[in-house]
Protein backbone atom coordinates (compact mmCIF):
# COMPACT_ATOMS: atom_id res chain seq x y z
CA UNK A 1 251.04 86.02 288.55
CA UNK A 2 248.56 86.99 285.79
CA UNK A 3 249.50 83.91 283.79
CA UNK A 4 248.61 81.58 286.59
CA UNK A 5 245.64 83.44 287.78
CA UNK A 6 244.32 82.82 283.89
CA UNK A 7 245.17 79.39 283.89
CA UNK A 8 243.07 78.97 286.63
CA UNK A 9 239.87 80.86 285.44
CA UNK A 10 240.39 78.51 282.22
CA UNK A 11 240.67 75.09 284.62
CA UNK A 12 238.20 75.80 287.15
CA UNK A 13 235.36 73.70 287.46
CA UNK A 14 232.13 74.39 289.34
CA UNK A 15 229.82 71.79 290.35
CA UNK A 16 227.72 72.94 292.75
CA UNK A 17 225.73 76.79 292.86
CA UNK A 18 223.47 77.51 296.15
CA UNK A 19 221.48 80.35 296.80
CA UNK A 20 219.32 81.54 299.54
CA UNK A 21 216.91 84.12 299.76
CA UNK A 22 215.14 85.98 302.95
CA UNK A 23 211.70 88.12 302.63
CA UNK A 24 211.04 90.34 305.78
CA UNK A 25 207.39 90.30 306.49
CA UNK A 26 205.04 91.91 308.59
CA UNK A 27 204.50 88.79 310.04
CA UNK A 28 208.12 87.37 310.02
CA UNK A 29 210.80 86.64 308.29
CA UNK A 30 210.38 84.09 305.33
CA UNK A 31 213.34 81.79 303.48
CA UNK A 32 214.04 80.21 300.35
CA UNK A 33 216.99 78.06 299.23
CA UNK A 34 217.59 76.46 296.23
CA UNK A 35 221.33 74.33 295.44
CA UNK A 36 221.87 73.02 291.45
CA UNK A 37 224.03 70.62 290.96
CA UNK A 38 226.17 70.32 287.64
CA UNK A 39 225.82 66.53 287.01
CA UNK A 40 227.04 65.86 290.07
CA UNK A 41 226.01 62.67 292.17
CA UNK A 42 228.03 64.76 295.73
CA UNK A 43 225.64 64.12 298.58
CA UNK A 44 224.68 67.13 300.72
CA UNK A 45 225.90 65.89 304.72
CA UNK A 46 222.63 65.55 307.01
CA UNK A 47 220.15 66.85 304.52
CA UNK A 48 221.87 70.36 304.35
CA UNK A 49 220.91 71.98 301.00
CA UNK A 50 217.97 69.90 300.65
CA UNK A 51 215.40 72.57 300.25
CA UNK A 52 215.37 72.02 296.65
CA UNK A 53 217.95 70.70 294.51
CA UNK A 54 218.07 70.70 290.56
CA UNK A 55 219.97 68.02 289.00
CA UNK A 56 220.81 69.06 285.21
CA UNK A 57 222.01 65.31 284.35
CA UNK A 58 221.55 62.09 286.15
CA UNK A 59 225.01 60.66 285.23
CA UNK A 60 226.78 57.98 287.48
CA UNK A 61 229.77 59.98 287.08
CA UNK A 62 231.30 63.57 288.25
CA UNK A 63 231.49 65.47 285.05
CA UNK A 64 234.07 68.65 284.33
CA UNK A 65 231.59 71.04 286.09
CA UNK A 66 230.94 74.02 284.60
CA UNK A 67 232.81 77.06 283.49
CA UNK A 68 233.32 80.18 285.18
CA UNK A 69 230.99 82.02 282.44
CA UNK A 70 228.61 78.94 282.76
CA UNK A 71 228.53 78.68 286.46
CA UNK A 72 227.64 82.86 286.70
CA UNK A 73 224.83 82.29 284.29
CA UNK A 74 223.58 79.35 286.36
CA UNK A 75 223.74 81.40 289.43
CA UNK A 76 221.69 84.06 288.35
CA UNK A 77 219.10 81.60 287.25
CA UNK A 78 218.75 79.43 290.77
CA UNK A 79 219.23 83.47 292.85
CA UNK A 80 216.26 84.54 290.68
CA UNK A 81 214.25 81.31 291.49
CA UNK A 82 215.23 81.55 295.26
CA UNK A 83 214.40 85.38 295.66
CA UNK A 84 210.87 84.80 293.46
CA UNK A 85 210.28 81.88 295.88
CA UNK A 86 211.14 83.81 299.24
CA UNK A 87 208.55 86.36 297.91
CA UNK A 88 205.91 83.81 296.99
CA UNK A 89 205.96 82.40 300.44
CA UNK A 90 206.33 85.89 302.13
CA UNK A 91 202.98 86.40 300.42
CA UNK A 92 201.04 83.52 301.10
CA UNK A 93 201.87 83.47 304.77
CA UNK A 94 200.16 87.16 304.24
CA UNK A 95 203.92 88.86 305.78
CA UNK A 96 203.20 91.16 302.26
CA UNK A 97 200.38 91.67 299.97
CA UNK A 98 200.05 90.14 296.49
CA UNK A 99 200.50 93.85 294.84
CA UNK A 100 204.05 94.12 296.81
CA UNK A 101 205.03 90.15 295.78
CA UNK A 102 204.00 90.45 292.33
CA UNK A 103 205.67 94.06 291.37
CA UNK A 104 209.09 92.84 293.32
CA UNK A 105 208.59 89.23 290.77
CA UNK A 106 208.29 91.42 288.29
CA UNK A 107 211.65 93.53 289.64
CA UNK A 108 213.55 90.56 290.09
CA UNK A 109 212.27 89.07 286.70
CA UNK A 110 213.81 91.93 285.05
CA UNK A 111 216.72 92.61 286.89
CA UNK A 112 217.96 88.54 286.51
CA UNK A 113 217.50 88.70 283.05
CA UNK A 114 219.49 91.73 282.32
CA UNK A 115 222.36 89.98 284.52
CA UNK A 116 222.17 86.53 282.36
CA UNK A 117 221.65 88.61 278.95
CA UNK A 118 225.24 90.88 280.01
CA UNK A 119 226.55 87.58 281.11
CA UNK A 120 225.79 85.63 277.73
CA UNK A 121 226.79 88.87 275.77
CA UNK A 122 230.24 88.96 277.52
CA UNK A 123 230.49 85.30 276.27
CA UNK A 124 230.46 85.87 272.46
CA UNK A 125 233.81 85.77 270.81
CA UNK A 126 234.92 89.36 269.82
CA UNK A 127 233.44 90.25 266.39
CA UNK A 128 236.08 90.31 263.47
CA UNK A 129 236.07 94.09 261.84
């Protein structure tokens, strides 16, 4: 069982990462999504994902996807977009003040990057003693 479940971590491709983000508000409730495709050309059915969509290549062609490690790192980056976003729009539809939108950007600035700098630490081949 564990060699097949680490074959599969080594084979497994993702191609797609989607996160979406809420803000509660005083005024309502205000949404973010973001979807990043991994030079992918997939279409989304009936415009679903289509809030905003990152496309890191434009090849004709499917690639391999990304790794695990890769597709973890990726996530963190569009979840820290989409959270900074749903905050930004809380904010300018006045559902929270600037002071609360800018000290949680600065929160979620922090807390991302601490999450991609683990994640890209955990990648680094094991130093030789």
């Amino acid at each position: 069982m564990r060699e097949l479940l680490g074959r599969v971590k080594s084979n497994v491709r993702v191609t797609k990462v989607v996160a979406t983000r809420s803000v509660k508000g005083k005024f309502g409730d205000y949404f973010a999504g973001f979807a990043a495709g991994w030079e992918s050309v997939q279409d989304e059915p009936a415009g679903i994902g289509k809030d905003m969509e990152m496309v890191v290549s434009d090849s004709a062609a499917s690639s391999n996807g990304m790794t695990l490690k890769e597709a973890r790192v990726a996530h963190y980056m569009v979840s820290m977009h989409a959270d900074i976003a749903a905050h930004e729009a809380a904010m300018a539809s006045g559902g929270i003040s600037p002071q609360h939108c800018s000290d949680a950007v600065a929160s979620i600035k922090s807390n991302y990057g601490k999450l991609i700098r683990k994640a890209l630490k955990d990648e680094e081949p094991a130093k030789a003693e």
